[in-house]
PDB file of N, CA and C in Angstrom:
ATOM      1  N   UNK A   1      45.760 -45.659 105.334  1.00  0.00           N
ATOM      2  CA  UNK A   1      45.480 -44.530 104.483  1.00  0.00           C
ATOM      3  C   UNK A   1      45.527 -44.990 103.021  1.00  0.00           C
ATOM      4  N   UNK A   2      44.111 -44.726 102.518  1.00  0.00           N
ATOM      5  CA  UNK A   2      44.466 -45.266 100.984  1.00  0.00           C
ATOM      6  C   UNK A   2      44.844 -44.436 100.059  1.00  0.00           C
ATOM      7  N   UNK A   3      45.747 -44.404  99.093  1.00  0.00           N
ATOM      8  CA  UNK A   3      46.193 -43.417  98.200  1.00  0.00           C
ATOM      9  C   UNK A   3      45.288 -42.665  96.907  1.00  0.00           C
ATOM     10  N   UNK A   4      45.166 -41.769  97.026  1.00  0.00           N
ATOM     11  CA  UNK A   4      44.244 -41.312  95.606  1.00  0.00           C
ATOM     12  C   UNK A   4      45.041 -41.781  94.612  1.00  0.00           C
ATOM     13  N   UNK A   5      43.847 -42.126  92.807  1.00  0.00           N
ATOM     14  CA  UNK A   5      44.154 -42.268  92.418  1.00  0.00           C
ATOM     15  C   UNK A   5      43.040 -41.978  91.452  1.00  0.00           C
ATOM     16  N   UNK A   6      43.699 -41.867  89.786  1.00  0.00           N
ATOM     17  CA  UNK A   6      42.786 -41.233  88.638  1.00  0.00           C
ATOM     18  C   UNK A   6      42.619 -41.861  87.431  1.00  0.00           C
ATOM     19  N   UNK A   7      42.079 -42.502  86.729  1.00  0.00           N
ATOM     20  CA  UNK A   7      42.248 -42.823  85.567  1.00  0.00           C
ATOM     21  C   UNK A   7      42.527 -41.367  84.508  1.00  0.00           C
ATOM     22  N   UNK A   8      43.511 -42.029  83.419  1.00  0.00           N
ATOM     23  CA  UNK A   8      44.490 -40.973  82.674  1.00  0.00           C
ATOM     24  C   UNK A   8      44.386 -41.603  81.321  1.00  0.00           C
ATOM     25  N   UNK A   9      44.206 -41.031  79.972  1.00  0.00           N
ATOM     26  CA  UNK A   9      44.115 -41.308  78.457  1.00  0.00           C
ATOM     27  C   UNK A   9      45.005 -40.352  77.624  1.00  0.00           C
ATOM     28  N   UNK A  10      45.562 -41.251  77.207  1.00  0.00           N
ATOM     29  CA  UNK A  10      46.692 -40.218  75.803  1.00  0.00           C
ATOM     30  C   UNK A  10      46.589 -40.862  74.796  1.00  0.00           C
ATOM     31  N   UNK A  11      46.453 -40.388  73.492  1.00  0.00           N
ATOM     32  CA  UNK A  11      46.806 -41.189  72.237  1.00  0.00           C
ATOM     33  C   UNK A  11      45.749 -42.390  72.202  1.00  0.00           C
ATOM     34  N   UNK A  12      45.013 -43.118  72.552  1.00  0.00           N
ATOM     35  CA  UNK A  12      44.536 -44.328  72.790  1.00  0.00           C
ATOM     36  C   UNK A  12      45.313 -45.703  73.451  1.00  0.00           C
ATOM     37  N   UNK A  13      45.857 -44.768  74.549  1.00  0.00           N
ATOM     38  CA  UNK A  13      46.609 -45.560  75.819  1.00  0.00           C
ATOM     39  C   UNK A  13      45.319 -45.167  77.420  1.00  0.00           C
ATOM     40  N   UNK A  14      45.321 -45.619  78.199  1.00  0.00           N
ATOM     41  CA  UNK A  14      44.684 -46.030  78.836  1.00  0.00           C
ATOM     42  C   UNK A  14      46.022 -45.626  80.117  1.00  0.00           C
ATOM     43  N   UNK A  15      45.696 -45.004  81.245  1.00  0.00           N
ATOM     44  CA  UNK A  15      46.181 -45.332  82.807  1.00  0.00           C
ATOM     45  C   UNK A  15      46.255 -44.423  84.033  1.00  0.00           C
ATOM     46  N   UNK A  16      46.709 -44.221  84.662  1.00  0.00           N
ATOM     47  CA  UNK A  16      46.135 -43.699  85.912  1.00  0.00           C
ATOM     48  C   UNK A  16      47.647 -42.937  86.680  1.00  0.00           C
ATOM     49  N   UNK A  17      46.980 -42.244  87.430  1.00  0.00           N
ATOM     50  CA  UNK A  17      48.000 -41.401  88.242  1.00  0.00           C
ATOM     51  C   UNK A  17      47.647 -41.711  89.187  1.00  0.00           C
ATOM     52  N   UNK A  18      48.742 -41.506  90.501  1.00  0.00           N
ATOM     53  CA  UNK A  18      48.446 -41.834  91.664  1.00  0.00           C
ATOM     54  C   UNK A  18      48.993 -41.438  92.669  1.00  0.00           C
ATOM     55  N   UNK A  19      48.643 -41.000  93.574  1.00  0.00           N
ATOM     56  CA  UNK A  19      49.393 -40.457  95.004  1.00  0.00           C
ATOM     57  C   UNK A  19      49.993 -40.631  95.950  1.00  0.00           C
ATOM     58  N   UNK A  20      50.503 -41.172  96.673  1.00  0.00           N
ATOM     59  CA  UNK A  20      50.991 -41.979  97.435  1.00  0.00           C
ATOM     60  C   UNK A  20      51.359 -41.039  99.047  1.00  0.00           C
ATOM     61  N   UNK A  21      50.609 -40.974  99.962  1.00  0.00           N
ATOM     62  CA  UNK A  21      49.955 -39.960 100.986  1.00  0.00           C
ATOM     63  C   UNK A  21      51.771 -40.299 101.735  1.00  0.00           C
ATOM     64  N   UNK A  22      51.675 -41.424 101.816  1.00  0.00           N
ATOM     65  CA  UNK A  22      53.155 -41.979 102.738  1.00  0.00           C
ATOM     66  C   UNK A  22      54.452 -40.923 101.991  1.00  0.00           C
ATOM     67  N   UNK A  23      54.713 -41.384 101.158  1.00  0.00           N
ATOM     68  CA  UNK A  23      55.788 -40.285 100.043  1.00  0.00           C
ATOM     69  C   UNK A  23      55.575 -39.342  99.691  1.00  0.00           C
ATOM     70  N   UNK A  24      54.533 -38.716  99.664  1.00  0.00           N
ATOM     71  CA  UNK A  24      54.117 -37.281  99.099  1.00  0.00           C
ATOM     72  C   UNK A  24      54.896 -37.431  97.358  1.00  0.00           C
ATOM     73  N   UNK A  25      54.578 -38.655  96.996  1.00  0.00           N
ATOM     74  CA  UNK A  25      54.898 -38.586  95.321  1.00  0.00           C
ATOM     75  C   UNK A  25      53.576 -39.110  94.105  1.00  0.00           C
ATOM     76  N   UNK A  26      53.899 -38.176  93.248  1.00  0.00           N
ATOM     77  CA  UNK A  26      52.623 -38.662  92.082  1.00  0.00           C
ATOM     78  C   UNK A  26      53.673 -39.635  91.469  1.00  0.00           C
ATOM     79  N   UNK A  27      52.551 -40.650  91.111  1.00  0.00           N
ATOM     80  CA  UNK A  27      53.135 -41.386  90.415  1.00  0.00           C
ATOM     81  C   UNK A  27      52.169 -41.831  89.032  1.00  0.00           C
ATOM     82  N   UNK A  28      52.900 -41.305  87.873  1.00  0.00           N
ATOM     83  CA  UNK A  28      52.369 -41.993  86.219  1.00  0.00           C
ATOM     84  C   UNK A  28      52.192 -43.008  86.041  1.00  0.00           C
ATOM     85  N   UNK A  29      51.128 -43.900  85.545  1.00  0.00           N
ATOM     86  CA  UNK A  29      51.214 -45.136  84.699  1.00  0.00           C
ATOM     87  C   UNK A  29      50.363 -45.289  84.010  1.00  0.00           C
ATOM     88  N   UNK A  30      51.515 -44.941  82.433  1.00  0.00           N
ATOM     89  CA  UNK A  30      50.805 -44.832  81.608  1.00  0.00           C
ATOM     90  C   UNK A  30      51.643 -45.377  80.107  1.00  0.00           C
ATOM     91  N   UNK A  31      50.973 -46.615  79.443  1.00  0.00           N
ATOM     92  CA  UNK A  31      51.877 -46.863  78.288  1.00  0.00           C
ATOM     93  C   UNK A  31      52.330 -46.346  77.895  1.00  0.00           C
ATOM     94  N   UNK A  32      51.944 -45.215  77.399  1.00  0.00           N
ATOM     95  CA  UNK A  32      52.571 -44.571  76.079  1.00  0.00           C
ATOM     96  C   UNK A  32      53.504 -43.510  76.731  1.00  0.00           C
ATOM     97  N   UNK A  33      54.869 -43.418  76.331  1.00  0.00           N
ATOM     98  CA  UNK A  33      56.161 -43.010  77.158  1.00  0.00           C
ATOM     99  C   UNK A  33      56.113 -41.425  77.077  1.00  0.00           C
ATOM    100  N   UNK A  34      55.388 -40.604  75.735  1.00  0.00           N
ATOM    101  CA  UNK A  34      55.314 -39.702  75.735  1.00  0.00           C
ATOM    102  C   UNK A  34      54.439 -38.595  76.666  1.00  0.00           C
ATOM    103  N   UNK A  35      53.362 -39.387  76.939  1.00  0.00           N
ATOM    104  CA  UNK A  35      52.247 -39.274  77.729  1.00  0.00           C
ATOM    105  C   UNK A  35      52.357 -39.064  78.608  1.00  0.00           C
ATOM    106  N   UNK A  36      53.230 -40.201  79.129  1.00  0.00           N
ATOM    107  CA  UNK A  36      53.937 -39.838  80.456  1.00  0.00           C
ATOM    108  C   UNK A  36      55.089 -39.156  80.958  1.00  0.00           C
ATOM    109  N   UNK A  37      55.914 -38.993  80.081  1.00  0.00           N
ATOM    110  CA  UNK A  37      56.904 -37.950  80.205  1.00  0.00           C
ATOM    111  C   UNK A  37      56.172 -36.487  80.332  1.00  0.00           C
ATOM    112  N   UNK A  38      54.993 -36.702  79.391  1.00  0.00           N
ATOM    113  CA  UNK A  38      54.555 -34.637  79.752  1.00  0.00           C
ATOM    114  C   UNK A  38      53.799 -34.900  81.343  1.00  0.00           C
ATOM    115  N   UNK A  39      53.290 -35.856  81.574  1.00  0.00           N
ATOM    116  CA  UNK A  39      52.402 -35.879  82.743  1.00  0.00           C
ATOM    117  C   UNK A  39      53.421 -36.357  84.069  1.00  0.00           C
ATOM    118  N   UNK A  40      53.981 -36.399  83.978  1.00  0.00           N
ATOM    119  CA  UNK A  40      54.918 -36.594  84.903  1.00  0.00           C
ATOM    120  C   UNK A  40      55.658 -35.073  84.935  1.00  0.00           C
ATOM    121  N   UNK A  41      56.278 -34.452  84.410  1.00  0.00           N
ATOM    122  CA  UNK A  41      56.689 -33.112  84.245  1.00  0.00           C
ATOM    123  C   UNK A  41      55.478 -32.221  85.288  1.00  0.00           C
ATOM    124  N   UNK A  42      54.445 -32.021  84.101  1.00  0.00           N
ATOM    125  CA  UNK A  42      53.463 -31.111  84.517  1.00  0.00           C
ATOM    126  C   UNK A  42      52.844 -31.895  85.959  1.00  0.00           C
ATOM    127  N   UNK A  43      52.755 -32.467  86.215  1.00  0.00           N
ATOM    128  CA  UNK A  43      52.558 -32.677  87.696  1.00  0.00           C
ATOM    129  C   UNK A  43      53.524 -32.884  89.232  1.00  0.00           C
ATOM    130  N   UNK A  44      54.482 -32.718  88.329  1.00  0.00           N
ATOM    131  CA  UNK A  44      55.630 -33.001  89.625  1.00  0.00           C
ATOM    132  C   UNK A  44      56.186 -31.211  89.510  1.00  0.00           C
ATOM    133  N   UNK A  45      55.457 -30.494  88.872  1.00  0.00           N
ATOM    134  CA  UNK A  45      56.092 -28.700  88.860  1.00  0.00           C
ATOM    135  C   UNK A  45      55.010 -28.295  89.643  1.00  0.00           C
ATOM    136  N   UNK A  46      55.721 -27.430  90.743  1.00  0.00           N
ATOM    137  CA  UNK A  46      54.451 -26.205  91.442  1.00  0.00           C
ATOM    138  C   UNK A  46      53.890 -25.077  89.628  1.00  0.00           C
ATOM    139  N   UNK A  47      52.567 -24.946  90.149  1.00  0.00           N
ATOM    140  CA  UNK A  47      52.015 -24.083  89.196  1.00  0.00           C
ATOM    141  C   UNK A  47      51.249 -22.929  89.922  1.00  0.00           C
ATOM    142  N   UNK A  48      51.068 -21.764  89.142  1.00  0.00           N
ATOM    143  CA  UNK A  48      50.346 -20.747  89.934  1.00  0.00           C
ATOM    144  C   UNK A  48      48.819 -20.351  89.192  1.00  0.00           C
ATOM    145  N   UNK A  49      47.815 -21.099  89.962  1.00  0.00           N
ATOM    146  CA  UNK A  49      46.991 -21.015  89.602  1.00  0.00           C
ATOM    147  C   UNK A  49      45.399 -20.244  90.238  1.00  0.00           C
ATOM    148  N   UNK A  50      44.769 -20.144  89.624  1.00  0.00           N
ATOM    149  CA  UNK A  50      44.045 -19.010  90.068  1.00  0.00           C
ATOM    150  C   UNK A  50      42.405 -19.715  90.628  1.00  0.00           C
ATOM    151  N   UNK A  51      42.797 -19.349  92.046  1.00  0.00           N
ATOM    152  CA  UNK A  51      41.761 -20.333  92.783  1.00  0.00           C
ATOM    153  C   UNK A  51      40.449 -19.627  92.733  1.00  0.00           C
ATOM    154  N   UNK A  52      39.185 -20.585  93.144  1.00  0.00           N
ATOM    155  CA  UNK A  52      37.840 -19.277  92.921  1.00  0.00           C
ATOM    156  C   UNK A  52      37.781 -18.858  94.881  1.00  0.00           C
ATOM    157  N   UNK A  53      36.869 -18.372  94.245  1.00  0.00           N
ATOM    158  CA  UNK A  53      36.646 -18.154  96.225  1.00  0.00           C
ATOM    159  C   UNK A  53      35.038 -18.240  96.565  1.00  0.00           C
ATOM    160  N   UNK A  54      34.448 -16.575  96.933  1.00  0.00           N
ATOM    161  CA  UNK A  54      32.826 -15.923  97.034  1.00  0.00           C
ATOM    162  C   UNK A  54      32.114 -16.176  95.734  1.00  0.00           C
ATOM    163  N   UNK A  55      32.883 -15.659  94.688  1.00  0.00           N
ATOM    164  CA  UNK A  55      32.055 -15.266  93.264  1.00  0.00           C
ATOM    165  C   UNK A  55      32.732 -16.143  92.525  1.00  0.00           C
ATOM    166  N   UNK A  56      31.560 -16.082  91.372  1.00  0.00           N
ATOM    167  CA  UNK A  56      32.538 -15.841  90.290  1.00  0.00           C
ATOM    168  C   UNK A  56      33.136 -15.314  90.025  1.00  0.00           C
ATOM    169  N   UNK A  57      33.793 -14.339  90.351  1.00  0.00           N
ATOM    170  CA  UNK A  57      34.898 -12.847  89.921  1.00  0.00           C
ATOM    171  C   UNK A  57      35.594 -13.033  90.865  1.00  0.00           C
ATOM    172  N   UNK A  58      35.768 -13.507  92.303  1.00  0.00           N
ATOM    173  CA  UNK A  58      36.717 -13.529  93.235  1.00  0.00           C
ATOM    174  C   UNK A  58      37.922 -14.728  92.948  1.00  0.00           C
ATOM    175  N   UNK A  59      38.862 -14.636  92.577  1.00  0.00           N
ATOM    176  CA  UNK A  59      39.861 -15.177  92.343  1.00  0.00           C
ATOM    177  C   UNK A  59      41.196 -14.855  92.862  1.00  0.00           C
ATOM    178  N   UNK A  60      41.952 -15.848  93.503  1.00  0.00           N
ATOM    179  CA  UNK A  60      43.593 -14.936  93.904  1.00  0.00           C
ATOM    180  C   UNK A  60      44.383 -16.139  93.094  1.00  0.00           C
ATOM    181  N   UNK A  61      45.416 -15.620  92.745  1.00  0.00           N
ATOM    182  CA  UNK A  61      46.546 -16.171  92.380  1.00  0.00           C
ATOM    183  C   UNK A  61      47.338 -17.035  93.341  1.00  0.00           C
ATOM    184  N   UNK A  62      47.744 -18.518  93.575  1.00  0.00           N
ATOM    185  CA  UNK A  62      48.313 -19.251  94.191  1.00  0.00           C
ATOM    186  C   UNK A  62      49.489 -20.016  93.885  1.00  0.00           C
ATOM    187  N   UNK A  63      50.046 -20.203  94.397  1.00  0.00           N
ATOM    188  CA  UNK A  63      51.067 -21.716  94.039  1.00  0.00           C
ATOM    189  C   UNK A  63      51.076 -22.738  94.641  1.00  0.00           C
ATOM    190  N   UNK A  64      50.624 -23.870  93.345  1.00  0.00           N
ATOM    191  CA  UNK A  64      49.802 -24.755  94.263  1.00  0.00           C
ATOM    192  C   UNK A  64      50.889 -25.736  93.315  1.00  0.00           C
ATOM    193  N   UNK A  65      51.506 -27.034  94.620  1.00  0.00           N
ATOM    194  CA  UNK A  65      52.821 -27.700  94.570  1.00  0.00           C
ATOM    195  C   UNK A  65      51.786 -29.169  94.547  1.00  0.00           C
ATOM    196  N   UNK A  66      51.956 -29.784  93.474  1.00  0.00           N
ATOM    197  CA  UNK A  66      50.688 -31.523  93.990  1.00  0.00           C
ATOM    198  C   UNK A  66      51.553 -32.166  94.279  1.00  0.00           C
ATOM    199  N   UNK A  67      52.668 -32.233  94.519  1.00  0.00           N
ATOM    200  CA  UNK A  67      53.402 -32.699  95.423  1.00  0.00           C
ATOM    201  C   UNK A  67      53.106 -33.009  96.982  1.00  0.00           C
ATOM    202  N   UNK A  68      52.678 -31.835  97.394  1.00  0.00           N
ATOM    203  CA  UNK A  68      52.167 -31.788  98.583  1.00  0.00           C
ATOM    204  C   UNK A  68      51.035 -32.775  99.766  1.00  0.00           C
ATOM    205  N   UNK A  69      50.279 -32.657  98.679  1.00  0.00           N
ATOM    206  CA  UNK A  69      48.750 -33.462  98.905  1.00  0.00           C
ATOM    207  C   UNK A  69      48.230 -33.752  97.932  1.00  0.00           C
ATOM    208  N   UNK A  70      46.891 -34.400  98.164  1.00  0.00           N
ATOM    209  CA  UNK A  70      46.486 -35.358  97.037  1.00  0.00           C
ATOM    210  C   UNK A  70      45.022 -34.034  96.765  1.00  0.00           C
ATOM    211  N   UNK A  71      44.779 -33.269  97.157  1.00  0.00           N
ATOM    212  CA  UNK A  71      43.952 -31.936  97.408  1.00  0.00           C
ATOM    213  C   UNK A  71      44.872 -30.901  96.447  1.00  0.00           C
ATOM    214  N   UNK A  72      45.737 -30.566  96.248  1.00  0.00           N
ATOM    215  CA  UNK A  72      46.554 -30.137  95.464  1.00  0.00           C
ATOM    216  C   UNK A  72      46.693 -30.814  94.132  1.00  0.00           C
ATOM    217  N   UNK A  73      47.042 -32.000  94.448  1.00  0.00           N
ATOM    218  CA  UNK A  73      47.574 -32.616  93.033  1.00  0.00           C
ATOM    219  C   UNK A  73      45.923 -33.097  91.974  1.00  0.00           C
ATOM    220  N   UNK A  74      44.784 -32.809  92.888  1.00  0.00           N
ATOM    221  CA  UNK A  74      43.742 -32.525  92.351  1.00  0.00           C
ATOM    222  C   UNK A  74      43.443 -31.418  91.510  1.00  0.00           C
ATOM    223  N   UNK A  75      43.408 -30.796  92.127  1.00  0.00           N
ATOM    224  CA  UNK A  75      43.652 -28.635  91.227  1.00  0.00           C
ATOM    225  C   UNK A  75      44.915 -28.948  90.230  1.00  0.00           C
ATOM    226  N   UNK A  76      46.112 -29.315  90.412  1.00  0.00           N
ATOM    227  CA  UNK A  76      46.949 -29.302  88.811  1.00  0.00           C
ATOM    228  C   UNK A  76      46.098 -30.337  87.898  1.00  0.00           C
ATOM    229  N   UNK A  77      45.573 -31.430  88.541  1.00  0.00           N
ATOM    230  CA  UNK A  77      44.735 -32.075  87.292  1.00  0.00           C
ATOM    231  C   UNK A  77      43.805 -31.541  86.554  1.00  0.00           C
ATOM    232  N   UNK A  78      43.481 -30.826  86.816  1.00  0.00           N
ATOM    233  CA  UNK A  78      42.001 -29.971  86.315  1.00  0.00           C
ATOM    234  C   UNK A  78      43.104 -29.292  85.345  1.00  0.00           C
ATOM    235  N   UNK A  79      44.265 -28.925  85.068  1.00  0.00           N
ATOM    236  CA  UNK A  79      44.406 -27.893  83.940  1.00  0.00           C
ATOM    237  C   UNK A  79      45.517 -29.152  83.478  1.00  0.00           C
ATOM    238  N   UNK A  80      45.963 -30.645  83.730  1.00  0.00           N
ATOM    239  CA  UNK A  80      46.668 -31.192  82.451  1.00  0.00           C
ATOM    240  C   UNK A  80      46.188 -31.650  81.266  1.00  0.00           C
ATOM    241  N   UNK A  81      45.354 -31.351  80.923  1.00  0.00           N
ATOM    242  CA  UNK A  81      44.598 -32.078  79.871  1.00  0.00           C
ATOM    243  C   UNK A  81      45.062 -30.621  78.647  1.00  0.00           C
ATOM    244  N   UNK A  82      44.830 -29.427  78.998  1.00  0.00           N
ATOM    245  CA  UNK A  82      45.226 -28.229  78.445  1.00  0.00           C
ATOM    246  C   UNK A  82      46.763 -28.186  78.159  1.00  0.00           C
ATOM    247  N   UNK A  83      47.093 -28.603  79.030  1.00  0.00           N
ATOM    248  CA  UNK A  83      48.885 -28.237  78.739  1.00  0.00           C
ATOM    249  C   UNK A  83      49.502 -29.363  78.293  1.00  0.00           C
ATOM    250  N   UNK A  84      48.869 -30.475  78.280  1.00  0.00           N
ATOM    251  CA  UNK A  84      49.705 -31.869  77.357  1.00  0.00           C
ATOM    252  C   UNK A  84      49.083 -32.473  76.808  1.00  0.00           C
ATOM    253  N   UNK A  85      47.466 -32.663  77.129  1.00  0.00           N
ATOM    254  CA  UNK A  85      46.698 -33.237  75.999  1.00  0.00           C
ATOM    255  C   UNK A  85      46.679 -34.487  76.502  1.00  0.00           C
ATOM    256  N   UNK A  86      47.131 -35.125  78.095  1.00  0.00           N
ATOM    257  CA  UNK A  86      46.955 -36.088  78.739  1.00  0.00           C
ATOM    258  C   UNK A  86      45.116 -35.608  79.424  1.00  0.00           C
ATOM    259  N   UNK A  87      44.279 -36.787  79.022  1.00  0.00           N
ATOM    260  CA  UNK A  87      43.156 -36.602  79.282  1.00  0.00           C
ATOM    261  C   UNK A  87      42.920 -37.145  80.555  1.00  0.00           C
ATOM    262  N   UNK A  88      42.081 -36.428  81.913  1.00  0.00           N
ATOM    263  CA  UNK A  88      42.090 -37.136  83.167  1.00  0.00           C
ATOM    264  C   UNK A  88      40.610 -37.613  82.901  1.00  0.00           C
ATOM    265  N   UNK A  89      40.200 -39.577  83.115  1.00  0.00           N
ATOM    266  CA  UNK A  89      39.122 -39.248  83.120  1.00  0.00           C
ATOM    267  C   UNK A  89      38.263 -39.572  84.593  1.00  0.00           C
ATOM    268  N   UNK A  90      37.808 -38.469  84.857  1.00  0.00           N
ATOM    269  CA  UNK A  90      37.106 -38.807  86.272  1.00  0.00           C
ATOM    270  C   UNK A  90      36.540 -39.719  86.438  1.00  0.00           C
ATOM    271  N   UNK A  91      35.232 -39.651  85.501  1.00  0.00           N
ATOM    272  CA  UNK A  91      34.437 -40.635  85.322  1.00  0.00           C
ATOM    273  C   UNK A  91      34.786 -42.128  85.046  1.00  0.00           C
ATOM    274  N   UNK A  92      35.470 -42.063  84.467  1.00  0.00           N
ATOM    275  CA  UNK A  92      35.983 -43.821  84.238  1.00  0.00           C
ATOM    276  C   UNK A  92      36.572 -44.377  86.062  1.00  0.00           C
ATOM    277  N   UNK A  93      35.811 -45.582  85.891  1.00  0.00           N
ATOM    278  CA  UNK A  93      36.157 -46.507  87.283  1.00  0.00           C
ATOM    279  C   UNK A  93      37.645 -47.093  87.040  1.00  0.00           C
ATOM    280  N   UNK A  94      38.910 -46.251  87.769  1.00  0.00           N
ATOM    281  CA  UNK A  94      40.174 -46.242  87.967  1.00  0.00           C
ATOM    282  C   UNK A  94      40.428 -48.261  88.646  1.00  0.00           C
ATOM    283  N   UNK A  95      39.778 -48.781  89.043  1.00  0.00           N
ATOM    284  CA  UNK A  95      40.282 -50.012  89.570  1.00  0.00           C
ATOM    285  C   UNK A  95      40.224 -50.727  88.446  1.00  0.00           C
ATOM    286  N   UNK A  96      39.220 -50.510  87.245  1.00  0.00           N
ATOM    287  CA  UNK A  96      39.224 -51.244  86.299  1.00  0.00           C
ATOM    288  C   UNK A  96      40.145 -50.970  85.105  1.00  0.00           C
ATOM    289  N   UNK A  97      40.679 -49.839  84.999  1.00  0.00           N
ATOM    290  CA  UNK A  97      41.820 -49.387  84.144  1.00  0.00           C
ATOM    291  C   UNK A  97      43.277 -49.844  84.768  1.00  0.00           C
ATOM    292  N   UNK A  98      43.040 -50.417  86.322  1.00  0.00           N
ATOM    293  CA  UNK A  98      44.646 -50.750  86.589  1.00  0.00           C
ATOM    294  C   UNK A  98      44.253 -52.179  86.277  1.00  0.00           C
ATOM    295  N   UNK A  99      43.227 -53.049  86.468  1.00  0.00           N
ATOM    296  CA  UNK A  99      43.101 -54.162  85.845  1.00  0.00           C
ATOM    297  C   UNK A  99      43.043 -55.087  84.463  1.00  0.00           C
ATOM    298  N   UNK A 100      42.946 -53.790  83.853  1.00  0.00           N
ATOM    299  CA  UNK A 100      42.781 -53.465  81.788  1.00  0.00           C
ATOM    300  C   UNK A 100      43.149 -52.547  81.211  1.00  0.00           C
ATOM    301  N   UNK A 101      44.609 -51.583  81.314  1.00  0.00           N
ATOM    302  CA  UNK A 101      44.942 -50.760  81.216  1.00  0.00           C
ATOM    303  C   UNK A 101      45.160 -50.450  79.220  1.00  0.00           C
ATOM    304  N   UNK A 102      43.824 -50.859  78.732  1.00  0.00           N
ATOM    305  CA  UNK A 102      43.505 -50.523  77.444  1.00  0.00           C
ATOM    306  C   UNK A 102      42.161 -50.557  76.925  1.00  0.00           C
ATOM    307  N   UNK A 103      42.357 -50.255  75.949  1.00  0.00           N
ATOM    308  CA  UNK A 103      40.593 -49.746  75.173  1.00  0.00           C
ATOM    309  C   UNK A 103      40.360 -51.560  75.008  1.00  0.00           C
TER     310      UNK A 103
END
């Protein structure tokens, strides 16, 4: 089972989050200590967030733990960039940021 994993940007630091399916733990790595102290916080807290469904207008309120799964800890990524200003970047190829974990 291979573990998800994301490339992550703060400040002009460079690194990645990661899942680990065996432990059910996220794990930060990311230079800059601040960066990772908020992203480590905000991803290791259940949040209640508001899933879509049919519509656009169909929405319920959830609590969704990324602790759990790597399907979860997907949905809290989508809102850390808002609450700490840790940028997730999808797009960037994650094998090459654990190999060059800078600009």
């Amino acid at each position: 089972m291979e573990n998800f994993s994301v490339a992550i940007s703060f400040k002009g630091s460079l690194g990645w989050v990661e899942y680990d399916e065996a432990t059910k733990k996220v794990i930060v790595n990311l230079g800059d200590d601040e960066g990772k102290k908020l992203a480590e916080k905000f991803l290791t807290t259940p949040h209640e967030i508001k899933i879509p469904h049919e519509t656009l207008l169909d929405f319920t309120a959830e609590n969704i733990n990324p602790n759990l799964s790597a399907d979860n800890l997907k949905i809290v990524l989508t809102r850390l960039w808002e609450a700490t200003g840790v940028h997730v970047d999808w797009s960037r190829p994650v094998d090459y940021v654990k190999l060059h974990p800078h600009y």
